[in-house]
C-alpha atoms as a PDB file:
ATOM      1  CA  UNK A   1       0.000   0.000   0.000  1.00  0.00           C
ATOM      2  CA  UNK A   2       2.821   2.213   0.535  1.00  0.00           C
ATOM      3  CA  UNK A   3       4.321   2.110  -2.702  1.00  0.00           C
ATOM      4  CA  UNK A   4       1.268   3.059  -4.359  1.00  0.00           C
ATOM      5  CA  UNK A   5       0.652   5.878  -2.014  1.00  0.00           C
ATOM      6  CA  UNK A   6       4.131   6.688  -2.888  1.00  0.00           C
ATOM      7  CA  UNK A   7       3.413   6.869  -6.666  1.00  0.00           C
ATOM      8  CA  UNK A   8       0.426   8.587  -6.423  1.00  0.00           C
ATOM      9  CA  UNK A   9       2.524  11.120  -4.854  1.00  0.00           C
ATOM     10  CA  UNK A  10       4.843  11.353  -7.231  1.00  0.00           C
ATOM     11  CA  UNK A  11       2.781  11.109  -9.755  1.00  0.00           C
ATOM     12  CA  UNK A  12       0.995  14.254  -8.545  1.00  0.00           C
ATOM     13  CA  UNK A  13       4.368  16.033  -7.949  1.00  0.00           C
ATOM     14  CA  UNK A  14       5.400  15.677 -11.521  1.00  0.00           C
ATOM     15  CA  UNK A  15       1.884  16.956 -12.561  1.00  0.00           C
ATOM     16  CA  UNK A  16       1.638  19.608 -10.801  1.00  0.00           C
ATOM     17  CA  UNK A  17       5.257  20.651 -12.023  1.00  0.00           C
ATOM     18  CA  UNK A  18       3.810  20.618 -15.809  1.00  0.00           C
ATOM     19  CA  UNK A  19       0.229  22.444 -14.865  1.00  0.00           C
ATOM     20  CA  UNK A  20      -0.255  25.537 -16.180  1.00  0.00           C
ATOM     21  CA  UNK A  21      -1.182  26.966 -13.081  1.00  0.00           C
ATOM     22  CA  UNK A  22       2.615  27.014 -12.158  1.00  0.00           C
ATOM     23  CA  UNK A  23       3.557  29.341 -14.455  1.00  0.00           C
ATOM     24  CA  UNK A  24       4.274  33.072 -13.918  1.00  0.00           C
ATOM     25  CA  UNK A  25       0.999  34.047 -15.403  1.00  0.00           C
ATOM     26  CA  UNK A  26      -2.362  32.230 -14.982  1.00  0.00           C
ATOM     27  CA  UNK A  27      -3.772  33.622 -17.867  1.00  0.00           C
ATOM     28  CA  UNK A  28      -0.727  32.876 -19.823  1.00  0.00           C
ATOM     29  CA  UNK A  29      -1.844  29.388 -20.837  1.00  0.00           C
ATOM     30  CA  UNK A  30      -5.389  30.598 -22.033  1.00  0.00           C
ATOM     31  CA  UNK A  31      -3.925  33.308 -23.849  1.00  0.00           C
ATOM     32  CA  UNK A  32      -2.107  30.352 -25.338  1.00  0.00           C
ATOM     33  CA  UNK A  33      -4.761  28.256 -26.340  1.00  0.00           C
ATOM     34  CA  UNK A  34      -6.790  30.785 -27.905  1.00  0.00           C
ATOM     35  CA  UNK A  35      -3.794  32.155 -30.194  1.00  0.00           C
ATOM     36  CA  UNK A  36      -3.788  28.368 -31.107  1.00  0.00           C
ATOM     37  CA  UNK A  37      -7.246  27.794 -31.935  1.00  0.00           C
ATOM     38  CA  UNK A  38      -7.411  30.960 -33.577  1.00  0.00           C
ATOM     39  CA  UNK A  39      -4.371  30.314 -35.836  1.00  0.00           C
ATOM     40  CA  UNK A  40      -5.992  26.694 -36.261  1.00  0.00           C
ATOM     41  CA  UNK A  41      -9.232  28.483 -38.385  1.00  0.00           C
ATOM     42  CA  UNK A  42      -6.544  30.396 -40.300  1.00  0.00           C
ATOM     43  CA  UNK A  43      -7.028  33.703 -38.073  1.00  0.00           C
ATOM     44  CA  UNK A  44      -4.382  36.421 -36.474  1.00  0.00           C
ATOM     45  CA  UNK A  45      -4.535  36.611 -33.107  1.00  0.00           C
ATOM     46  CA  UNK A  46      -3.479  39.866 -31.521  1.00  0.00           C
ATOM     47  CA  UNK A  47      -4.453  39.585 -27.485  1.00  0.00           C
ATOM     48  CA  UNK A  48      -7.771  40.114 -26.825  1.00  0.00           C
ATOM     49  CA  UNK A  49      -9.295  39.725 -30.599  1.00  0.00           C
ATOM     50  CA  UNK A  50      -8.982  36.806 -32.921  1.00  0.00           C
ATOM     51  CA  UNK A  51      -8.802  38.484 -37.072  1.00  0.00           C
ATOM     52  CA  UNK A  52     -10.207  35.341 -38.952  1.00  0.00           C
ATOM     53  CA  UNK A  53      -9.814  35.829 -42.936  1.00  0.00           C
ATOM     54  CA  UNK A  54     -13.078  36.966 -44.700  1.00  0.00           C
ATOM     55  CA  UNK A  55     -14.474  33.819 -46.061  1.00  0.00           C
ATOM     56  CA  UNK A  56     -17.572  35.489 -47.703  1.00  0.00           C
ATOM     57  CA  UNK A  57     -18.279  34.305 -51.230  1.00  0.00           C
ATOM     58  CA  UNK A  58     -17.491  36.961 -53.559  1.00  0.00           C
ATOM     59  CA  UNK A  59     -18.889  35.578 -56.572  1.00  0.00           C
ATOM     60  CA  UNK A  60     -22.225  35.512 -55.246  1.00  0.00           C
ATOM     61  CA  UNK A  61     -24.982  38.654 -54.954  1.00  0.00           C
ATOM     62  CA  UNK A  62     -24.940  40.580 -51.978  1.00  0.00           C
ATOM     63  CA  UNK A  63     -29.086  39.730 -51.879  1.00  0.00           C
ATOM     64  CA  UNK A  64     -29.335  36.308 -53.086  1.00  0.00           C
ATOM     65  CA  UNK A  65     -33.608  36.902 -52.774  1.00  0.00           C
ATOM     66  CA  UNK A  66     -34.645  39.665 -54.515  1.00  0.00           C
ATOM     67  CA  UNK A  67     -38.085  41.945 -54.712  1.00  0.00           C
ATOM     68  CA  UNK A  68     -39.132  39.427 -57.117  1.00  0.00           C
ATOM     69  CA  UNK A  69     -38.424  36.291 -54.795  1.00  0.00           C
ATOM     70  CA  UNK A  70     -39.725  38.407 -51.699  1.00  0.00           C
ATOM     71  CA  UNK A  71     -42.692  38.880 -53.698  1.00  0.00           C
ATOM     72  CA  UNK A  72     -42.778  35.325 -53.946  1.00  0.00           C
ATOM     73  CA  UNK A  73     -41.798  33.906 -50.827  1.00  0.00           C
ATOM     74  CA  UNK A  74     -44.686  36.024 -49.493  1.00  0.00           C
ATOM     75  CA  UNK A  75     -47.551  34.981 -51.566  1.00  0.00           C
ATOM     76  CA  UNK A  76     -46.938  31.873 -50.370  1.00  0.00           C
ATOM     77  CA  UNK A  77     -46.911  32.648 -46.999  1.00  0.00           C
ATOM     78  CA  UNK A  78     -50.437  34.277 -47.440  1.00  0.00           C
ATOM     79  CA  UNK A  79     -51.558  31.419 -49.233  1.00  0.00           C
ATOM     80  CA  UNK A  80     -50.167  28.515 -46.281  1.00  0.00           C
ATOM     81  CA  UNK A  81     -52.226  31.270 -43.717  1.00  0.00           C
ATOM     82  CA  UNK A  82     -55.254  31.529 -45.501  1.00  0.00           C
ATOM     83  CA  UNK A  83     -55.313  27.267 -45.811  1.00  0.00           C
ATOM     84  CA  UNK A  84     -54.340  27.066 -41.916  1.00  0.00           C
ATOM     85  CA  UNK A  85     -57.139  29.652 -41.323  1.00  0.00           C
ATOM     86  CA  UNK A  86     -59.863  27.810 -43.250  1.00  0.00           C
ATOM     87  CA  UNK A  87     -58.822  24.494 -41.510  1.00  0.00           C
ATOM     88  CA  UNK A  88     -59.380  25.860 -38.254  1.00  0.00           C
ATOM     89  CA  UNK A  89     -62.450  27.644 -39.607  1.00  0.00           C
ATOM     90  CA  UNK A  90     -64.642  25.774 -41.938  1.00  0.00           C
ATOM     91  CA  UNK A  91     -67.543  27.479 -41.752  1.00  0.00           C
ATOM     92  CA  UNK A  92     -66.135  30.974 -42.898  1.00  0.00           C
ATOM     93  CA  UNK A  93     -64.317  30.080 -46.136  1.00  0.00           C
END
């Protein structure tokens, strides 16, 4: 039983050596992992802000519906109301 107690110790020990929590700075090791991850998505990370790359399509319209689809998109709307509305009200349509 001792010798495990004794590893377990040590064990501990050695972790606690390599923790991040034993460096100078706490907030050292999050700063870290954040320039990491933020370099991982392709970024620039200048502490506090992450500068990811603009991944917006430029071939594509800035409005991909326009008045025309709108007008569209809404008649059907009105349409999918007014059969909703006559379901729940038979006797008025």
């Amino acid at each position: 039983m001792s010798r495990f107690v004794a590893a377990l110790l040590a064990t501990l020990a050695l972790a606690s050596l390599s923790s991040p929590a034993s460096s100078n700075d706490p907030n050292e090791y999050i700063r870290e992992q954040h320039a990491a991850e933020c370099q991982r998505q392709g970024g620039t990370y200048d502490y506090p802000k992450c500068y990811l790359p603009d991944r917006r399509n430029t071939s594509e319209p800035a409005d991909a519906c326009d008045w025309a689809c709108q007008l569209v998109l809404g008649a059907i709307g009105l349409a999918t109301a007014r059969i909703a509305y006559c379901r729940a009200n038979p006797s008025k349509c």
